[in-house]
PDB file of N, CA and C in Angstrom:
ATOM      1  N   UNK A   1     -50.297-106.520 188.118  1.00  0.00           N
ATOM      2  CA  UNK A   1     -51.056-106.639 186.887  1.00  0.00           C
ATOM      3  C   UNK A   1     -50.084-106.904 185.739  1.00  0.00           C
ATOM      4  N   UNK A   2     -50.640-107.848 185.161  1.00  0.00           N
ATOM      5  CA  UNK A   2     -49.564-108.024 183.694  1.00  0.00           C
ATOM      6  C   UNK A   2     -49.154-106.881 182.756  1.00  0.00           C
ATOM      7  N   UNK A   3     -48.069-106.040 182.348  1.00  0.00           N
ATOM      8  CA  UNK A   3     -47.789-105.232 181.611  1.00  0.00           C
ATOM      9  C   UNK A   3     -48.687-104.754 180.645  1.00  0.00           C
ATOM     10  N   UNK A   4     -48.846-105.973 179.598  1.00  0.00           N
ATOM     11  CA  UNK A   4     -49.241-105.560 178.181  1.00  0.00           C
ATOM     12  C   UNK A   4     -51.132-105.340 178.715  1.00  0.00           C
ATOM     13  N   UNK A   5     -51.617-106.097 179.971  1.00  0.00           N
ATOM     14  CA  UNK A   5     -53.150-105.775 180.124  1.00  0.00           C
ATOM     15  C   UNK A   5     -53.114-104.145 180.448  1.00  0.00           C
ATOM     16  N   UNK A   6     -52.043-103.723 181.310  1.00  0.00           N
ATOM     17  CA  UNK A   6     -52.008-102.071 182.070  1.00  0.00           C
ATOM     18  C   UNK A   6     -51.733-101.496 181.015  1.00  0.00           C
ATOM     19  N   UNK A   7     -51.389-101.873 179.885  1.00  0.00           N
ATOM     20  CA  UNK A   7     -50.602-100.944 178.747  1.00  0.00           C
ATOM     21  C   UNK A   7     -51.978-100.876 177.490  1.00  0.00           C
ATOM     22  N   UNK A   8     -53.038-102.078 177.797  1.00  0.00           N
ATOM     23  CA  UNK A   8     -54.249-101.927 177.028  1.00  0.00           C
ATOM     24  C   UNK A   8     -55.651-101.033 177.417  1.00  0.00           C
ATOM     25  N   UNK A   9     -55.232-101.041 178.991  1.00  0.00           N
ATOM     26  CA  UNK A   9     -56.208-100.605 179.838  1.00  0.00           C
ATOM     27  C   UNK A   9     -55.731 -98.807 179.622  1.00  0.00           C
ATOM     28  N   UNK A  10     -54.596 -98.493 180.004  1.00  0.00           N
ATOM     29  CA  UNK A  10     -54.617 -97.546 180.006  1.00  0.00           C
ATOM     30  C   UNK A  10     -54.612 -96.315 178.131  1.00  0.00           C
ATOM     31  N   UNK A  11     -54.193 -97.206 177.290  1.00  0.00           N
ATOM     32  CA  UNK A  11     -54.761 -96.827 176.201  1.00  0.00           C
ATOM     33  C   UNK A  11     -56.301 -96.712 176.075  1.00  0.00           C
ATOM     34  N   UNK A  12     -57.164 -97.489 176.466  1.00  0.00           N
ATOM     35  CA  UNK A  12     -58.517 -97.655 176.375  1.00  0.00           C
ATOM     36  C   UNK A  12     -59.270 -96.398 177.294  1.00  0.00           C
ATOM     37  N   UNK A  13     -58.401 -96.112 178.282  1.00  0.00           N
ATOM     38  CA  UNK A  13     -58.612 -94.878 179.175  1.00  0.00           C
ATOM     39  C   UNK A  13     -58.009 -93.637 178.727  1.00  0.00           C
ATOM     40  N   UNK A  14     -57.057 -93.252 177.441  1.00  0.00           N
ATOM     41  CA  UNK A  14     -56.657 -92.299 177.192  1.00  0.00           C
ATOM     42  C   UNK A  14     -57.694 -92.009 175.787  1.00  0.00           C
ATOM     43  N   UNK A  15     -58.045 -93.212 175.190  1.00  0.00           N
ATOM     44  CA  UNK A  15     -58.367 -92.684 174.000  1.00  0.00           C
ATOM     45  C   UNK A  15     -60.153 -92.593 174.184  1.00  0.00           C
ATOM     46  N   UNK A  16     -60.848 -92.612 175.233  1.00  0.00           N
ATOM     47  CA  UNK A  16     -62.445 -92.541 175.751  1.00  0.00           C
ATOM     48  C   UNK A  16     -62.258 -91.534 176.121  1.00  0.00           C
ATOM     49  N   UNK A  17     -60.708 -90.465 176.965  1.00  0.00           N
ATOM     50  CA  UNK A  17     -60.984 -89.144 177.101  1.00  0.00           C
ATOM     51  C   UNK A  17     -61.106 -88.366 175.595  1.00  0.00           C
ATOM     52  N   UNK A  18     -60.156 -88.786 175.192  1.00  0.00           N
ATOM     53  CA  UNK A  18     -60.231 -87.849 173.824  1.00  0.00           C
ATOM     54  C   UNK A  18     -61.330 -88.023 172.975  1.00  0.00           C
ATOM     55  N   UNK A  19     -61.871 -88.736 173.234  1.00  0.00           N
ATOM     56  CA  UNK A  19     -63.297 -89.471 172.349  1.00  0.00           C
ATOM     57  C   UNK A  19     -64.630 -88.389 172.939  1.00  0.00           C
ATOM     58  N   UNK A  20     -63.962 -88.509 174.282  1.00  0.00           N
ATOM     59  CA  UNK A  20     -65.264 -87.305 174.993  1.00  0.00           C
ATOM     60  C   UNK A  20     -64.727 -86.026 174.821  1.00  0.00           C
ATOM     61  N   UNK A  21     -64.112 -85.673 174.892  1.00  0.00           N
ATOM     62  CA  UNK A  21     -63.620 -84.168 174.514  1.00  0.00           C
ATOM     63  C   UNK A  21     -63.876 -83.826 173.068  1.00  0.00           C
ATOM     64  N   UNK A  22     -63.051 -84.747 172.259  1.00  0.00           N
ATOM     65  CA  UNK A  22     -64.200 -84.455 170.939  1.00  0.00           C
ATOM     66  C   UNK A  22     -65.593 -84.591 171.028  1.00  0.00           C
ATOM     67  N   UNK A  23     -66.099 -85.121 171.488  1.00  0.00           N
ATOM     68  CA  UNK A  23     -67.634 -85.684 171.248  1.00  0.00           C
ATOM     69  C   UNK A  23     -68.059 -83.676 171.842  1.00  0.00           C
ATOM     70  N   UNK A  24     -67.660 -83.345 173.192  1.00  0.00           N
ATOM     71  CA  UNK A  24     -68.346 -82.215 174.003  1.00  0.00           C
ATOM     72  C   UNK A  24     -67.583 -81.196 172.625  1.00  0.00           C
ATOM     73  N   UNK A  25     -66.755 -80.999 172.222  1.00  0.00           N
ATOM     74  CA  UNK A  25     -66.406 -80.188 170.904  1.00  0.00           C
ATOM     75  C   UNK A  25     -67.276 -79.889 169.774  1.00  0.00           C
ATOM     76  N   UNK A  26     -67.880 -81.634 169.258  1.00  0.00           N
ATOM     77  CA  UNK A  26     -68.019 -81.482 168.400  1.00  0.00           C
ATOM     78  C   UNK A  26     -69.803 -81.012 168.204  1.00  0.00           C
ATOM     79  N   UNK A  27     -70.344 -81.113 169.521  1.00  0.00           N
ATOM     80  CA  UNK A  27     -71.925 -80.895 170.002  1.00  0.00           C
ATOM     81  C   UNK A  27     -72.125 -79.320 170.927  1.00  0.00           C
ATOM     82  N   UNK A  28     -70.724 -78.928 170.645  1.00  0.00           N
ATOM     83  CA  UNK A  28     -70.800 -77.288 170.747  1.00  0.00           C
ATOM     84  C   UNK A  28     -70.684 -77.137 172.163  1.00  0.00           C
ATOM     85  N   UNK A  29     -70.383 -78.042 172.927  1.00  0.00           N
ATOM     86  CA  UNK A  29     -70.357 -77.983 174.738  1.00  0.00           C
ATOM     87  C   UNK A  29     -69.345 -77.066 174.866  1.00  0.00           C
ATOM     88  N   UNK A  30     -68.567 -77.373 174.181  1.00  0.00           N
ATOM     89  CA  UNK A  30     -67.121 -76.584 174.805  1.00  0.00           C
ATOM     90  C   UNK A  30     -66.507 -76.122 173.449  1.00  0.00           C
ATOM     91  N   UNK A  31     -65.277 -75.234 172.919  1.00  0.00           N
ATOM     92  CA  UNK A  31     -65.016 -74.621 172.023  1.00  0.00           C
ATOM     93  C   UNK A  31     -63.891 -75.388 171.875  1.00  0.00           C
ATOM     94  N   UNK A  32     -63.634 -75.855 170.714  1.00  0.00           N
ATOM     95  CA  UNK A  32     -62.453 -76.646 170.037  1.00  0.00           C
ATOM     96  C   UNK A  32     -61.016 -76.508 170.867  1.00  0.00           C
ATOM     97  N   UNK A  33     -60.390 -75.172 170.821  1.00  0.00           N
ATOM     98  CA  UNK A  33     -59.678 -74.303 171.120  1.00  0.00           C
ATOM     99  C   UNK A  33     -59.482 -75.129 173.361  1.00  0.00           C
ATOM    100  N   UNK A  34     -60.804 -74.980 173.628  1.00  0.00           N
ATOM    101  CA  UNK A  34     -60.628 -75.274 175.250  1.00  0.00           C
ATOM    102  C   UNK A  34     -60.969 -77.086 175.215  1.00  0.00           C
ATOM    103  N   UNK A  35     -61.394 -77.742 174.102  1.00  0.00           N
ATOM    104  CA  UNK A  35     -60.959 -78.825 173.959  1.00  0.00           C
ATOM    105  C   UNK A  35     -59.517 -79.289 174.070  1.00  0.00           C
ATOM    106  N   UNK A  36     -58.701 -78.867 173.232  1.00  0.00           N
ATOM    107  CA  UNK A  36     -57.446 -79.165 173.234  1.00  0.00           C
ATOM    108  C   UNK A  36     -56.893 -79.039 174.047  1.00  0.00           C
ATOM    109  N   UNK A  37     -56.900 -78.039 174.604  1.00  0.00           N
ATOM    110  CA  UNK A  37     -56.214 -77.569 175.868  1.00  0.00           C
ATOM    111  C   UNK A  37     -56.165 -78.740 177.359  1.00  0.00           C
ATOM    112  N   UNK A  38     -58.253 -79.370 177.229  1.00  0.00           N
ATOM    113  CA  UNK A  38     -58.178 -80.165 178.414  1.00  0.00           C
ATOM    114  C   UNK A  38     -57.809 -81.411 178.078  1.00  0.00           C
ATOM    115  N   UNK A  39     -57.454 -81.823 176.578  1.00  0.00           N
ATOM    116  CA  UNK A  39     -57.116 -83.195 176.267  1.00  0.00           C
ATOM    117  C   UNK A  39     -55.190 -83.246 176.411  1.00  0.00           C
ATOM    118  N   UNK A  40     -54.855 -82.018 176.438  1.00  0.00           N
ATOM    119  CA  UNK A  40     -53.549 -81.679 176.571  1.00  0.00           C
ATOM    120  C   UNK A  40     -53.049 -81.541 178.577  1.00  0.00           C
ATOM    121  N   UNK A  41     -54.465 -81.098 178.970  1.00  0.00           N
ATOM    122  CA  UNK A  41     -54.281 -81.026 180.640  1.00  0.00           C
ATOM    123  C   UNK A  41     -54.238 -82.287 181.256  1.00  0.00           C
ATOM    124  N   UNK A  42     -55.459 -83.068 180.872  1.00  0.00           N
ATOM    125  CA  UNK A  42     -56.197 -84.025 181.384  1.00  0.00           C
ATOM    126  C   UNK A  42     -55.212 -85.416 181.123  1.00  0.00           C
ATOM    127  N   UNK A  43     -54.787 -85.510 179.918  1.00  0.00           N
ATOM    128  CA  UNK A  43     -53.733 -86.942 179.838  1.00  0.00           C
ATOM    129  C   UNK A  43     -52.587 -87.006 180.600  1.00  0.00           C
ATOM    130  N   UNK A  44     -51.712 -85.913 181.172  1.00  0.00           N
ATOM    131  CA  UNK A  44     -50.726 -86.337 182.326  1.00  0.00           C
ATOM    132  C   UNK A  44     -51.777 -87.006 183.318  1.00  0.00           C
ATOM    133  N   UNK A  45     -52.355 -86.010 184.308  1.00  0.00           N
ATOM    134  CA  UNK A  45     -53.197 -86.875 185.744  1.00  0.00           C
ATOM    135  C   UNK A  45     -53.461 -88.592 185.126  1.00  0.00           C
ATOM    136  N   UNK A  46     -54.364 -88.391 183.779  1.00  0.00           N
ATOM    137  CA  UNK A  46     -54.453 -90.166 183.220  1.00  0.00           C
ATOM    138  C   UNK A  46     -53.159 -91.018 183.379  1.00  0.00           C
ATOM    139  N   UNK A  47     -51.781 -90.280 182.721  1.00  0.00           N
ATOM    140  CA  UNK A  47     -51.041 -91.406 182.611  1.00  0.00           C
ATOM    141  C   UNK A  47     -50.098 -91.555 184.283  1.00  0.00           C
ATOM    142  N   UNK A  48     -50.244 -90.689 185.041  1.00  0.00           N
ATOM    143  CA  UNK A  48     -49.886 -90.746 186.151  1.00  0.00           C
ATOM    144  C   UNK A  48     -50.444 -91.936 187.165  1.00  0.00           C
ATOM    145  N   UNK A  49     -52.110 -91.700 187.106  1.00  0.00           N
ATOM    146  CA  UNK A  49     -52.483 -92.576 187.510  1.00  0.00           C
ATOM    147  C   UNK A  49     -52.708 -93.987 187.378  1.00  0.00           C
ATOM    148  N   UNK A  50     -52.381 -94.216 185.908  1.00  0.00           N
ATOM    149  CA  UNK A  50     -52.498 -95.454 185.041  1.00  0.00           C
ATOM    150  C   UNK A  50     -50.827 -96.268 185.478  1.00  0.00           C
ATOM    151  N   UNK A  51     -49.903 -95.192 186.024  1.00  0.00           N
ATOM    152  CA  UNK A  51     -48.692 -95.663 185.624  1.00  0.00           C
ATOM    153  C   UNK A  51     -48.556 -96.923 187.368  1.00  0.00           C
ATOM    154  N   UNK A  52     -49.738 -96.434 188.336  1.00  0.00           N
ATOM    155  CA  UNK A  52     -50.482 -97.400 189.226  1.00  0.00           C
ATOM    156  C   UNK A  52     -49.965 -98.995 189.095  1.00  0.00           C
ATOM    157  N   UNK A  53     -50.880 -99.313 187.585  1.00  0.00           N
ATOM    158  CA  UNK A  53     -51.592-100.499 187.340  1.00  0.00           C
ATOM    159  C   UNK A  53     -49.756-101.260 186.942  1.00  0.00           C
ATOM    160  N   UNK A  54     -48.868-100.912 186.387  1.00  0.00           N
ATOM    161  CA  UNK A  54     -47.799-101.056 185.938  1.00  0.00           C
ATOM    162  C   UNK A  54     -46.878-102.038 187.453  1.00  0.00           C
ATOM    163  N   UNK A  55     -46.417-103.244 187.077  1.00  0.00           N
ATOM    164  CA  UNK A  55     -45.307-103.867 187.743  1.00  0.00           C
ATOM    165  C   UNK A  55     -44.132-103.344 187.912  1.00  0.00           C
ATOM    166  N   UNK A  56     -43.248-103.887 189.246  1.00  0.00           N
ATOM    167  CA  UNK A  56     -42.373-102.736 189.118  1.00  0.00           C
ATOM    168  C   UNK A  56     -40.739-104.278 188.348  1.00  0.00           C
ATOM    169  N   UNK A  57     -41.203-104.446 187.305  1.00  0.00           N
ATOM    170  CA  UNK A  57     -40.045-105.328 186.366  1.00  0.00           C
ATOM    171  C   UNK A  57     -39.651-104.714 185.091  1.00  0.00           C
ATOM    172  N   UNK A  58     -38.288-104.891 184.694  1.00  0.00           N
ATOM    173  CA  UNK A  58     -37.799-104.511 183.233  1.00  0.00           C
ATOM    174  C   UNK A  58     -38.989-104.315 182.567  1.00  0.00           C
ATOM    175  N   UNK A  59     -39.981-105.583 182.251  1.00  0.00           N
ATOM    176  CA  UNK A  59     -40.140-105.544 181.404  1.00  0.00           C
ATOM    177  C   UNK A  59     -41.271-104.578 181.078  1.00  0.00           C
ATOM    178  N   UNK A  60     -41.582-104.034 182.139  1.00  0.00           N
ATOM    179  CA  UNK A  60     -43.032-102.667 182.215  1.00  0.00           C
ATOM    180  C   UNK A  60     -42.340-101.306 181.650  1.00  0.00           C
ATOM    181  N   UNK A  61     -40.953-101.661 181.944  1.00  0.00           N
ATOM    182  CA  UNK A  61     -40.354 -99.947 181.660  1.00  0.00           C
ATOM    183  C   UNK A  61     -40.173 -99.917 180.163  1.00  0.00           C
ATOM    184  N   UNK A  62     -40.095-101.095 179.643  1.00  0.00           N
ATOM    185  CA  UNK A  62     -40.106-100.935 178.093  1.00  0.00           C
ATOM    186  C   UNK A  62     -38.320-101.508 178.074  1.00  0.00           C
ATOM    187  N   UNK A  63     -37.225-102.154 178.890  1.00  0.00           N
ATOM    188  CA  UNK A  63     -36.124-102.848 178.687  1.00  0.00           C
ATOM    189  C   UNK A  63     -36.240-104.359 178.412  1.00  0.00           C
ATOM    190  N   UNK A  64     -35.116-104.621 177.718  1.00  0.00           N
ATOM    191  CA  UNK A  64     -35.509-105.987 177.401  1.00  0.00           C
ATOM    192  C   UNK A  64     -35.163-106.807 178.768  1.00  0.00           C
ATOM    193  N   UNK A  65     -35.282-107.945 178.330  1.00  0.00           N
ATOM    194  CA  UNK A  65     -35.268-108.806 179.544  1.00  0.00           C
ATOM    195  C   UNK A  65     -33.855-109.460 179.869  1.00  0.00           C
ATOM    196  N   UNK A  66     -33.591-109.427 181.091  1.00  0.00           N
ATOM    197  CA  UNK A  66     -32.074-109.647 181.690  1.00  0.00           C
ATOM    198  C   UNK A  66     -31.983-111.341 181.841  1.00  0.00           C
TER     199      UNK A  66
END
């Protein structure tokens, strides 16, 4: 997969969790306090699995190009 698409995709997948964790926060589902906590749990497993979609070239790791 092209870098900068895995690097849009997986922003788009980090910031819909936090979007739902606020949203269940802010409609009283869950308490602010155990919000944070799962937006603080929940984004490693995300970027672990996101780190998937990533090529294995310089230019995914964030080095310039050789």
């Amino acid at each position: 997969m092209n870098p900068y698409l895995a690097t849009l995709f997986t922003f788009a997948i980090a910031i819909a969790f936090l979007r739902l964790m606020d949203y269940f926060a802010h409609c009283g589902l869950i308490e602010s306090k155990l919000s944070r906590k799962l937006i603080h749990i929940g984004t490693g497993p995300i970027f672990v699995l996101c780190w998937l979609m990533f090529p294995d070239v310089p230019l995914a790791a964030g080095l310039p190009r050789q």
